[in-house]
Protein backbone atom coordinates (compact mmCIF):
# COMPACT_ATOMS: atom_id res chain seq x y z
CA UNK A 1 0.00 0.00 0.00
CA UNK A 2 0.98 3.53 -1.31
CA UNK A 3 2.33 5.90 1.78
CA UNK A 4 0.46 8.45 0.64
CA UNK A 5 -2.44 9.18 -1.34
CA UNK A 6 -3.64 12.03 -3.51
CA UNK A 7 -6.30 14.47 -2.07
CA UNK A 8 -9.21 13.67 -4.64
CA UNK A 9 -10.68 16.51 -5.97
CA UNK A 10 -14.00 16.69 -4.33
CA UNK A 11 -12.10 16.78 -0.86
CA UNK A 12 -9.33 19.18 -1.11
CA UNK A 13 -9.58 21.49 1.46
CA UNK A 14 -10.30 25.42 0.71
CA UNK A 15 -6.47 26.49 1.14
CA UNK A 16 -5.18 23.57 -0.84
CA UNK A 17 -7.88 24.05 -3.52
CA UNK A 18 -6.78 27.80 -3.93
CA UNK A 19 -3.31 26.67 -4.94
CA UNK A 20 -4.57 23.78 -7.00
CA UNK A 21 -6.50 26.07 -8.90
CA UNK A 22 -3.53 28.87 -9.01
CA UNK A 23 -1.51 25.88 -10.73
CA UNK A 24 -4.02 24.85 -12.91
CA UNK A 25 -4.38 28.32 -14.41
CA UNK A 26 -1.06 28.70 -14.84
CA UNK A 27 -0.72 25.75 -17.01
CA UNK A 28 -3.89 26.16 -18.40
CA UNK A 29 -4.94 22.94 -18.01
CA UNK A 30 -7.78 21.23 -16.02
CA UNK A 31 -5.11 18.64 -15.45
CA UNK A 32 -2.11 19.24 -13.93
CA UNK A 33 0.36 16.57 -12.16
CA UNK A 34 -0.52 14.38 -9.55
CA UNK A 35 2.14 15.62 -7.60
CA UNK A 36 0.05 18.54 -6.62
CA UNK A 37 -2.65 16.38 -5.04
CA UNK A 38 -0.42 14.65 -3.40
CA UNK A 39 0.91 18.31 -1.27
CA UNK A 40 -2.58 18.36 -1.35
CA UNK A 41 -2.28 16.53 2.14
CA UNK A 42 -0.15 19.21 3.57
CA UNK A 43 -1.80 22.73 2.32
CA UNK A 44 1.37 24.83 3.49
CA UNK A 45 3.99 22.55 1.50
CA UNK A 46 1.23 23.28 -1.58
CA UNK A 47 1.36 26.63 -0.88
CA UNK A 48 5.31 27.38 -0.59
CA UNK A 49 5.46 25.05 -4.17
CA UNK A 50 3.23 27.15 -6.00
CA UNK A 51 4.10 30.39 -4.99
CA UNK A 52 8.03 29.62 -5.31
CA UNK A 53 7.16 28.66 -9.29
CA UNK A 54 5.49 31.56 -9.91
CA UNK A 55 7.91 33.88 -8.57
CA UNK A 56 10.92 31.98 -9.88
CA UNK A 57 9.73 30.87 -12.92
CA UNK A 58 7.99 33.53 -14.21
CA UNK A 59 5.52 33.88 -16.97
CA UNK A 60 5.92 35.25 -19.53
CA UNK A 61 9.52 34.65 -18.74
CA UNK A 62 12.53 36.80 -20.47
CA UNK A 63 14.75 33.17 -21.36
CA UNK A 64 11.84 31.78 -24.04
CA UNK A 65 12.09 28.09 -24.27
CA UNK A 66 15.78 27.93 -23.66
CA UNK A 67 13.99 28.09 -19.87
CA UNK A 68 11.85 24.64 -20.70
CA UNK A 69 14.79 22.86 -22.18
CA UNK A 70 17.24 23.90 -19.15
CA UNK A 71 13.87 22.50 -17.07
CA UNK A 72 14.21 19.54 -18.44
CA UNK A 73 17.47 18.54 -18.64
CA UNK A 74 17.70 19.57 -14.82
CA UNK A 75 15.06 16.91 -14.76
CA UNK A 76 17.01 14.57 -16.52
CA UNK A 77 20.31 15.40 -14.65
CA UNK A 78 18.04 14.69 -11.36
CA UNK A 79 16.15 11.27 -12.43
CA UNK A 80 13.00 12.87 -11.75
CA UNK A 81 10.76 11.41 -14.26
CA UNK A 82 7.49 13.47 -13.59
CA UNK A 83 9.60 16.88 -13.90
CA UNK A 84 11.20 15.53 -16.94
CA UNK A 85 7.93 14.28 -18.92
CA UNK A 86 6.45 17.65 -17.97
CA UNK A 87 9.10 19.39 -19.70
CA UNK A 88 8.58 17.17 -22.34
CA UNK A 89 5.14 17.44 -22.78
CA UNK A 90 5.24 21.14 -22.46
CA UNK A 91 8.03 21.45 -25.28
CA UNK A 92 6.59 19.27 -27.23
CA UNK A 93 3.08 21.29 -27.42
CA UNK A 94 5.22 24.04 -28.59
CA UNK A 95 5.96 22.56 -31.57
CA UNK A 96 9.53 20.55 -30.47
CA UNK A 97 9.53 17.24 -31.95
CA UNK A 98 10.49 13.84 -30.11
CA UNK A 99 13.53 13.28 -32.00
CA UNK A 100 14.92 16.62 -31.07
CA UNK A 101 13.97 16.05 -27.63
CA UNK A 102 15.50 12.62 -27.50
CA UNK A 103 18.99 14.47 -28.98
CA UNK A 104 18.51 17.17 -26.36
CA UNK A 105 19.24 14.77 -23.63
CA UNK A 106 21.39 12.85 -25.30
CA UNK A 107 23.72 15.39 -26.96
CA UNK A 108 22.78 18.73 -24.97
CA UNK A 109 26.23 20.30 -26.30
CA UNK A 110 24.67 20.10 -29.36
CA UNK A 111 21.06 21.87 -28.61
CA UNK A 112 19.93 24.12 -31.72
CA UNK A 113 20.13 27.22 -29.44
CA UNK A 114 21.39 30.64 -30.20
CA UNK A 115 25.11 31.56 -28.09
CA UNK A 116 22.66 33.39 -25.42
CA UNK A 117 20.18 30.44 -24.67
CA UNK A 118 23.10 27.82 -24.74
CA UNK A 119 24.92 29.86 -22.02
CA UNK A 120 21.79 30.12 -20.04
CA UNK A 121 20.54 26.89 -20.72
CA UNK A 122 24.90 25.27 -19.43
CA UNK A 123 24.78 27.66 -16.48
CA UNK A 124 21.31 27.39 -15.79
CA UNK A 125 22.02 23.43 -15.54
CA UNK A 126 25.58 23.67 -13.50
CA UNK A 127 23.85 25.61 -10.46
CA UNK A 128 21.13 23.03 -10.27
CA UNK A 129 23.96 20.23 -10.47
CA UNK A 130 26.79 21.39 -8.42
CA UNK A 131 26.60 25.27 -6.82
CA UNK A 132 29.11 24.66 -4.88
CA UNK A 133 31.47 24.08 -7.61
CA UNK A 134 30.80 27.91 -8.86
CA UNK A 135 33.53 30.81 -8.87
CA UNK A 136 33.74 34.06 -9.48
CA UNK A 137 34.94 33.21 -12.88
CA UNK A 138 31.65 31.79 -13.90
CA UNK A 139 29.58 35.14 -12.91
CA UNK A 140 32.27 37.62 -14.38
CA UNK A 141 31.84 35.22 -17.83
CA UNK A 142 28.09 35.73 -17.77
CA UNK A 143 28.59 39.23 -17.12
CA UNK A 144 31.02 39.40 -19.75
CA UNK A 145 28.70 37.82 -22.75
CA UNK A 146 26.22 40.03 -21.67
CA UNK A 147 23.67 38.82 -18.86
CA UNK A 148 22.71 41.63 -16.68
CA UNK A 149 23.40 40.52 -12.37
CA UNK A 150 19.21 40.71 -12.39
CA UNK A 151 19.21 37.92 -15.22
CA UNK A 152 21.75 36.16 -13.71
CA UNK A 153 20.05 35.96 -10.28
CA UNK A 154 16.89 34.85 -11.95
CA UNK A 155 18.93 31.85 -13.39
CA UNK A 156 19.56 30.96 -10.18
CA UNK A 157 16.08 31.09 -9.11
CA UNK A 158 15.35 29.30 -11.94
CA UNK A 159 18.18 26.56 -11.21
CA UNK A 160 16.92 26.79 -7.16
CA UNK A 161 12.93 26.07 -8.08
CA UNK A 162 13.94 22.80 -10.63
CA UNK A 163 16.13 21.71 -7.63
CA UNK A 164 12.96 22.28 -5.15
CA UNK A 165 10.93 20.41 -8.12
CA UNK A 166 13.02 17.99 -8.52
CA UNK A 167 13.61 16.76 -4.83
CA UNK A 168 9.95 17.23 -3.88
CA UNK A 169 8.70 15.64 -6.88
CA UNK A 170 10.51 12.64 -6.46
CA UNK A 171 10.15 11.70 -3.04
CA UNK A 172 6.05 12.32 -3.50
CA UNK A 173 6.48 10.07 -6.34
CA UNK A 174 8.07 7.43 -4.63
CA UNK A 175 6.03 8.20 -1.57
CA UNK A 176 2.62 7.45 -3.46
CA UNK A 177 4.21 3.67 -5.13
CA UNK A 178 4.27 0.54 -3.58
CA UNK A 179 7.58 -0.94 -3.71
């Protein structure tokens, strides 16, 4: 038997059903991951999710899809297979096709990206990997090919929140299977 169980619909309680709906409208979708129902069970954890995605992953967002694809392959990076078929799914609807997808992860040196989204997309991906392993080198370069500080904090956010979705995601995941 599952740990834990999704928060059906019908019985969400008010707070948790405000943020289900906030998530919902922001993918504009009736359906969103089950993931969410299973915070669902703890309204504040919800809460904190949903309102750290929409403040640091913002839409409309100024790093187009190169944000999706660094979403992604964080996902990948992380083995979090809900976060990764989400990105998926998501660049897929905007017109990506599975083969490029499939390459992405495969080959993500070799991404069909423009020299501004590959250098978010690489750093984007190191702080979610390793932020320890950052120096002052690697902010003066993104300074240096043109990110303003404000951008480059936002890749961090951006980095920070896949991180968050990534850990969270999994354990709920594993959390709601029988082994």
């Amino acid at each position: 038997m599952p740990f834990l169980n999704g928060v059906p619909e019908g019985e969400l309680p008010p707070e948790a059903k405000t943020y289900i709906d906030k998530a919902k409208r922001r993918q504009r979708s009736e359906r969103i991951s089950p993931g969410y129902y299973l915070m669902a069970n703890h309204p504040p954890v919800l809460k904190a999710f949903v309102e750290a995605f929409d403040t640091l992953v913002p839409v409309p967002n100024r790093f187009g899809t190169s944000q999706f694809i660094a979403s992604m392959l964080i996902a990948h990076a992380k083995h979090c297979g809900p976060c990764f078929d989400a990105s998926r799914t998501f660049l897929a609807k905007i017109g990506v096709s599975e083969n490029e997808l499939d390459r992405m992860c495969e080959l993500p040196s070799e991404l069909p990206l423009s020299p501004r989204e590959r250098q978010f997309v690489d750093f984007t991906l190191r702080v979610a990997r390793d932020p320890a392993a950052l120096s002052s080198r690697d902010f003066q370069e993104m300074a240096r090919a043109g990110f303003t500080r404000d951008e480059i904090v936002e890749m961090i956010g951006v980095a920070g929140f896949w991180a968050l979705a990534t850990t969270v995601t999994t354990a709920l995941d594993k959390a709601s299977r029988e082994d």
